[in-house]
Protein backbone atom coordinates (compact mmCIF):
# COMPACT_ATOMS: atom_id res chain seq x y z
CA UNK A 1 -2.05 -13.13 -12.90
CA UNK A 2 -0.25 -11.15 -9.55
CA UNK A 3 0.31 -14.25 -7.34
CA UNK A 4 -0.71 -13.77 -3.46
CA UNK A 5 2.76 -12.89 -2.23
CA UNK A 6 3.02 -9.74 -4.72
CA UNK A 7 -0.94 -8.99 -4.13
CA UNK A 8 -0.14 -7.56 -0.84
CA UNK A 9 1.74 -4.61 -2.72
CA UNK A 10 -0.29 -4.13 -6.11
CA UNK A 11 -4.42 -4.01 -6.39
CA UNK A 12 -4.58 -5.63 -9.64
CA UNK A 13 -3.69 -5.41 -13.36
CA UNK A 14 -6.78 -4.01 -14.35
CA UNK A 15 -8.28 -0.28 -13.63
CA UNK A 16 -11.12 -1.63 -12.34
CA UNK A 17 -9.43 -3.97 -9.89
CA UNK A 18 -7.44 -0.82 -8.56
CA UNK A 19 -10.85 0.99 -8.23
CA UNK A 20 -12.42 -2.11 -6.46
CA UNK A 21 -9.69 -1.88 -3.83
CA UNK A 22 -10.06 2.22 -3.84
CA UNK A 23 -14.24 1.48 -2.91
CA UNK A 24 -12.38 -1.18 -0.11
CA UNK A 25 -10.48 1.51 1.38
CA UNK A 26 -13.14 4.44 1.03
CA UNK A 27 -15.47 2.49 3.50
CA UNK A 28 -12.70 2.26 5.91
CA UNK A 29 -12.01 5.68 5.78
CA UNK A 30 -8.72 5.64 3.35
CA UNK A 31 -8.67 7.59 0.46
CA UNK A 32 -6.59 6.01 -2.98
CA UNK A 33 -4.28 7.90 -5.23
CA UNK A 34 -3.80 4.80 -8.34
CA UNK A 35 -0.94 4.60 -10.06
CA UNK A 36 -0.88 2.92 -13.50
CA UNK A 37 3.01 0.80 -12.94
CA UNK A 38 5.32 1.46 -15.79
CA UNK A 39 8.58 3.76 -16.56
CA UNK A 40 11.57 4.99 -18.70
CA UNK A 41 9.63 4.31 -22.39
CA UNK A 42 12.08 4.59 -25.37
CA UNK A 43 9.41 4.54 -27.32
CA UNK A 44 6.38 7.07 -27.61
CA UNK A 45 3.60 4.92 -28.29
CA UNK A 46 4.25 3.18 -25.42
CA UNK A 47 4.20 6.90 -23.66
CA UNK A 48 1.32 7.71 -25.38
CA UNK A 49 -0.38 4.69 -24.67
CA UNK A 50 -0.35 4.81 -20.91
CA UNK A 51 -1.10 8.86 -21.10
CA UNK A 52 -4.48 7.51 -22.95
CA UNK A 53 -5.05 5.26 -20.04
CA UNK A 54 -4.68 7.72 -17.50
CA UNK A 55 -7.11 9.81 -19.43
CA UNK A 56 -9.71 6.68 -19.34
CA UNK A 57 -8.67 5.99 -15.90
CA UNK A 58 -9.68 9.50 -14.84
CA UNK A 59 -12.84 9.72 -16.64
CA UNK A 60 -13.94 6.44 -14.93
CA UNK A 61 -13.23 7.64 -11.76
CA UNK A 62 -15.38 10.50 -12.25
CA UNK A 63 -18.30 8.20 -13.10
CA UNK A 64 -17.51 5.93 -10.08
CA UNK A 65 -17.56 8.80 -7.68
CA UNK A 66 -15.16 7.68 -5.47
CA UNK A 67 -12.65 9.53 -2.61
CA UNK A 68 -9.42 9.29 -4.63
CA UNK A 69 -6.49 10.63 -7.33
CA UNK A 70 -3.91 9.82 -9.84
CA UNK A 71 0.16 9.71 -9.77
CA UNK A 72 1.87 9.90 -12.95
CA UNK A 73 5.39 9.26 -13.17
CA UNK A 74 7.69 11.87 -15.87
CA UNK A 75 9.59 9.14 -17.48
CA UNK A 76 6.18 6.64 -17.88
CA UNK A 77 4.44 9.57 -20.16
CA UNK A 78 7.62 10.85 -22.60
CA UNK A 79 10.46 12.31 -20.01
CA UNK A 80 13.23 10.00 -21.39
CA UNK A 81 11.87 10.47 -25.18
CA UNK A 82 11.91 14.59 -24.42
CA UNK A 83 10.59 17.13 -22.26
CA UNK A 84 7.90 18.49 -25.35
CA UNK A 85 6.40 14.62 -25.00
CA UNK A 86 6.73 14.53 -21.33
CA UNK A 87 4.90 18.13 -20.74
CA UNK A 88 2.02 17.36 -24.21
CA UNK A 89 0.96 14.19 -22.88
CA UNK A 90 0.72 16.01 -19.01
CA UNK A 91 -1.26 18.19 -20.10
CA UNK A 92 -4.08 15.85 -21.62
CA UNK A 93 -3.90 14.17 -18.50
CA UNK A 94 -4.31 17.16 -16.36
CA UNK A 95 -7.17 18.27 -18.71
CA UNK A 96 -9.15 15.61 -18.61
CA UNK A 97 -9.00 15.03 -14.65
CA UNK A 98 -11.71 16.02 -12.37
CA UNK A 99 -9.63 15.08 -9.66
CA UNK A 100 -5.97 15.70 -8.30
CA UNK A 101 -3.15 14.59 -10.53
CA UNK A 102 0.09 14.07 -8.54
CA UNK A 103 3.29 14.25 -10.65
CA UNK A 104 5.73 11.74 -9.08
CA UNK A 105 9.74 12.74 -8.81
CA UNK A 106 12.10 10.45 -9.96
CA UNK A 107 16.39 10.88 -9.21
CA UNK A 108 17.98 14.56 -8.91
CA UNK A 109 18.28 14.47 -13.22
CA UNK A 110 14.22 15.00 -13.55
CA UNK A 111 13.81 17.48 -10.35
CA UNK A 112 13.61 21.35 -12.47
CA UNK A 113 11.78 19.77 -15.28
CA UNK A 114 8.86 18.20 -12.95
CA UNK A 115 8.98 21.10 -10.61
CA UNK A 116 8.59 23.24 -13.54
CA UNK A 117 5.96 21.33 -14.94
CA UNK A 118 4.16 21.21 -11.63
CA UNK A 119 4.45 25.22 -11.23
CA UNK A 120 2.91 25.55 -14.70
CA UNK A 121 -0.15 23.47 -14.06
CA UNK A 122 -0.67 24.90 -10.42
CA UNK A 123 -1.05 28.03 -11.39
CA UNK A 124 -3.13 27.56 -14.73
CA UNK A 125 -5.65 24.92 -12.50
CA UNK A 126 -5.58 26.67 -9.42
CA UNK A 127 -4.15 23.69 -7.34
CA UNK A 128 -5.59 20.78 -8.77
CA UNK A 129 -1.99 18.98 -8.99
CA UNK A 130 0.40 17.51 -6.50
CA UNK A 131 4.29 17.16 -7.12
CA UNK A 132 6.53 15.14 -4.77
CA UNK A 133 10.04 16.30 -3.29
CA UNK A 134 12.92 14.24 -1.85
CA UNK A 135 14.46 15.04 1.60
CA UNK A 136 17.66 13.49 1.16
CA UNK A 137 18.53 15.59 -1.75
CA UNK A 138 20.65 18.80 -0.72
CA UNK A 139 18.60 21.23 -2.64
CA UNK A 140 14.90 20.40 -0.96
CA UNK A 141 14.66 23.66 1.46
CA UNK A 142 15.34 25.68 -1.55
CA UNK A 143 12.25 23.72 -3.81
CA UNK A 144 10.07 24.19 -0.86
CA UNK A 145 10.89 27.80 -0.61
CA UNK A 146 9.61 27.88 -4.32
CA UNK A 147 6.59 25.84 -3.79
CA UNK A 148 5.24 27.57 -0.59
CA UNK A 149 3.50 30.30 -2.29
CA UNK A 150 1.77 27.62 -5.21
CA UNK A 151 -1.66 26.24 -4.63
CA UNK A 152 -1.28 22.71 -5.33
CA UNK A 153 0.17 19.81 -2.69
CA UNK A 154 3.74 18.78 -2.01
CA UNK A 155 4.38 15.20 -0.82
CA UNK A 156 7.68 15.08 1.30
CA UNK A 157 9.41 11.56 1.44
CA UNK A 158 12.80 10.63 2.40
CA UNK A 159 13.98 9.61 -1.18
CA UNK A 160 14.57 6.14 -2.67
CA UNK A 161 17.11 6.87 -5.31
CA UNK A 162 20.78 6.32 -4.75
CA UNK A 163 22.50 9.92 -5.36
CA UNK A 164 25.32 10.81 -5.51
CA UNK A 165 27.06 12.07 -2.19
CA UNK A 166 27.98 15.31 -3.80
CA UNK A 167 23.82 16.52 -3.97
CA UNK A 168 22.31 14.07 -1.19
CA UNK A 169 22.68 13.10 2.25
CA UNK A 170 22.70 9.11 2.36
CA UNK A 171 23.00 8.41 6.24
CA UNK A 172 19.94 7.18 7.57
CA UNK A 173 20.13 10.06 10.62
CA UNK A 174 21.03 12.65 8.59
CA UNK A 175 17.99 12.06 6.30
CA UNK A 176 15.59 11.75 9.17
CA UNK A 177 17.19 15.05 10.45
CA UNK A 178 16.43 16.94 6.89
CA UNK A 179 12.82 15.04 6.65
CA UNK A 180 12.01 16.69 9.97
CA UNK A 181 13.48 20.09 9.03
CA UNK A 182 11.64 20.41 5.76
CA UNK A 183 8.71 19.29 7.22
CA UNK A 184 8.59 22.11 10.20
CA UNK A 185 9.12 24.25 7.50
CA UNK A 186 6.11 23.53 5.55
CA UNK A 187 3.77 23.59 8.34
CA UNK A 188 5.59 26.90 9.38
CA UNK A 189 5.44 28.23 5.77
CA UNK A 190 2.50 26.49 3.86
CA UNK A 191 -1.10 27.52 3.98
CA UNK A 192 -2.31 23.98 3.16
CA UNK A 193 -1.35 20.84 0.59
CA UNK A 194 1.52 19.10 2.92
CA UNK A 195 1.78 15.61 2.75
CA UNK A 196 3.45 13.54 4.65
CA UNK A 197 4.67 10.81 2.84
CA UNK A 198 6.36 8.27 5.06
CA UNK A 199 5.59 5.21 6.99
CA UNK A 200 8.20 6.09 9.96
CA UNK A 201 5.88 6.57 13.27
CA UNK A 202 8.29 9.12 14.41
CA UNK A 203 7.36 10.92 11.47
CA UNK A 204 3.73 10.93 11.80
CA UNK A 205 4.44 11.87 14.87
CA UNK A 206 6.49 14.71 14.09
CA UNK A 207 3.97 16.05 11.71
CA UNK A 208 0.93 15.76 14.16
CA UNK A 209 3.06 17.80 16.70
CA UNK A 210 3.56 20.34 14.05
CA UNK A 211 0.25 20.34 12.82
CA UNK A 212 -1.09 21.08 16.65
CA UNK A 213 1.59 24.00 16.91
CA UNK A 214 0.43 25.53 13.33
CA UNK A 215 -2.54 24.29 12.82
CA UNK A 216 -1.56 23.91 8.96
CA UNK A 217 -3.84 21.24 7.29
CA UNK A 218 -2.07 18.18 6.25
CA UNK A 219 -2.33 14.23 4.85
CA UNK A 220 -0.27 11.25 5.67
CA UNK A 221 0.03 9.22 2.22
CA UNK A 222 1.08 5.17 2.50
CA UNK A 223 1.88 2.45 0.08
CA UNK A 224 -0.48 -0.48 -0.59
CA UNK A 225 0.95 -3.70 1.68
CA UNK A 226 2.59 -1.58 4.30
CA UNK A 227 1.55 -1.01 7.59
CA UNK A 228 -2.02 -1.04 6.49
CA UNK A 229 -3.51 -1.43 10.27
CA UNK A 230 -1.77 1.98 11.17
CA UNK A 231 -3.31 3.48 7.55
CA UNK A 232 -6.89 2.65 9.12
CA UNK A 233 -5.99 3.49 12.56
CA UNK A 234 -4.62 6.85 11.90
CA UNK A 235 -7.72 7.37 9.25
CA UNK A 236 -9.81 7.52 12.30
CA UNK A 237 -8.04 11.09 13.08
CA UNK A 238 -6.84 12.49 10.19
CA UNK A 239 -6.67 12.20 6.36
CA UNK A 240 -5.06 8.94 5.30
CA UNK A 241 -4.28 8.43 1.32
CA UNK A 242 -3.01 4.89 0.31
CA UNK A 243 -0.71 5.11 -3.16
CA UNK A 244 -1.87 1.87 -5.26
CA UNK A 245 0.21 0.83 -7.73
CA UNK A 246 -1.84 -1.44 -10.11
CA UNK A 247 -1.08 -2.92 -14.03
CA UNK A 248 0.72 -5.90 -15.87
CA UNK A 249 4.12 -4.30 -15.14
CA UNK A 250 3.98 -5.46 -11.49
CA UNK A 251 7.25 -7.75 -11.03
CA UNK A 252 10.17 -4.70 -11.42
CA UNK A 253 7.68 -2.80 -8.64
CA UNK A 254 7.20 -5.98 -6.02
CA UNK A 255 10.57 -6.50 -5.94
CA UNK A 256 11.79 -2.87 -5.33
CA UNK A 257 9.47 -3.06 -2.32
CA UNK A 258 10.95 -6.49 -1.00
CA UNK A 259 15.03 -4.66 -1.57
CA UNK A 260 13.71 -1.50 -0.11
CA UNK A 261 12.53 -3.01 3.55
CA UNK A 262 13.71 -6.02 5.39
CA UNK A 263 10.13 -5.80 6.92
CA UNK A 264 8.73 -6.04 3.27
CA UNK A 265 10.68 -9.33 2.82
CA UNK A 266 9.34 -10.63 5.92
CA UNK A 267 6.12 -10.03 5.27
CA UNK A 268 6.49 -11.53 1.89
CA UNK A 269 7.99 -14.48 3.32
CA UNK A 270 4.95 -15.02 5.93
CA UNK A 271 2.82 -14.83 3.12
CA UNK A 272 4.37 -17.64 1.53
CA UNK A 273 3.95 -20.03 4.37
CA UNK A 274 0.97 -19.29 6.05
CA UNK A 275 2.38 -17.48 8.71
């Protein structure tokens, strides 16, 4: 059982707990993309395994009928067994989905294999995936020039994973400074399918400045447990997707959030004693 403090940041173990929270969020006006937790298998039935639940997680979604997607992480469905296991399980994901299927990036080592992946399954389901790129890694502008002409969505974030200097900026303001370039660039360059995939204000900003010079279409996509007022405030104006992690492997997740974020701590910490 999730106790209260890591509830705040993951809907459930179950599926249907994660599509209890999506119906939640749907009558508030936020839409869900669910993520089933788990990553870097060793072992392909354990790859296989949570490629078959993604399958039944799609299926049910269909027969629920609710406002919301997937996001399937490489190394959860085969990358770190091989790329054949990685791409064949994918592909019965894809397959089976009625709805969008975002294919999460992981560090600079899985970029041209998920990109590639991505590419492949844009063109052969006319947009019906999403693939996520990193801002802080050196070679972004360059993906995004690749990806502009794709149906499909790109999710820009800042980047979690600790590169090396060599292929990534790592100060906070230089970051922020390539987040903002590569985002004017994809409302300057993309048709449509930009998400904005940040909780930074000055970033929402940023994009709905952009967005009134271009008049590109775009999301803003939040985590589950962080700054959910502004998710429902800013879901009032414009699309609003909430990414909800859900499953048994919770712990390794909650507590990535709570090193990520002093404010995550905090919040943690209030939860604890009643405020």
């Amino acid at each position: 059982m999730i106790p209260p403090i890591a509830s705040n940041f993951v809907a459930g173990e179950t599926p249907e707990a994660a599509m209890a929270h999506v119906d939640d969020l749907n009558r508030r006006g936020v839409r869900g993309i669910l993520n089933l937790l788990g990553e870097h298998y060793d072992d392909r039935a354990d790859a296989d395994a949570d490629a078959q639940a993604y399958v039944d997680l799609v299926r049910a979604l269909a027969a629920r009928d609710t406002d919301s997607c997937i996001s399937v992480k490489p190394s959860q469905i085969g990358l770190d067994i091989g790329d054949e296991v990685f791409e064949e399980n994918l592909a019965r994901i894809v397959d089976a989905a009625d709805c969008l299927v975002w294919i999460d990036m992981e560090d600079h080592e899985t970029t041209d294999v998920t990109l590639d992946a991505f590419e492949r399954h844009a063109r052969e389901t006319d947009g019906n995936v999403g693939v996520c790129v990193q801002a802080n890694l050196k070679r972004t502008r360059d993906d995004l020039e690749r990806l502009a002409d794709l149906p499909g969505k790109v999710r820009l974030v800042k980047g979690a994973y600790d590169e090396p200097g060599d292929i990534a900026y790592r100060e906070k303001a230089r970051v922020d400074r390539a987040y903002r370039e590569d985002l004017e660039f994809m409302f300057r360059e993309f048709d449509d399918g930009i998400a904005v995939g940040s909780h930074d204000p000055a970033m929402v900003s940023h994009a709905r400045e952009l967005h009134a010079e271009y008049g590109t279409p775009f999301e803003v996509q939040m985590l589950t447990g962080v700054r959910e007022t502004a998710q429902f405030e800013l879901a009032e104006e414009i699309d609003v997707y909430q990414y909800i992690p859900y499953g048994t492997k919770w712990f390794s997740y909650f507590y990535r959030r709570i090193r990520e974020r002093k404010g995550n701590a905090l919040f943690a910490l209030r939860a604890v004693v009643g405020r």
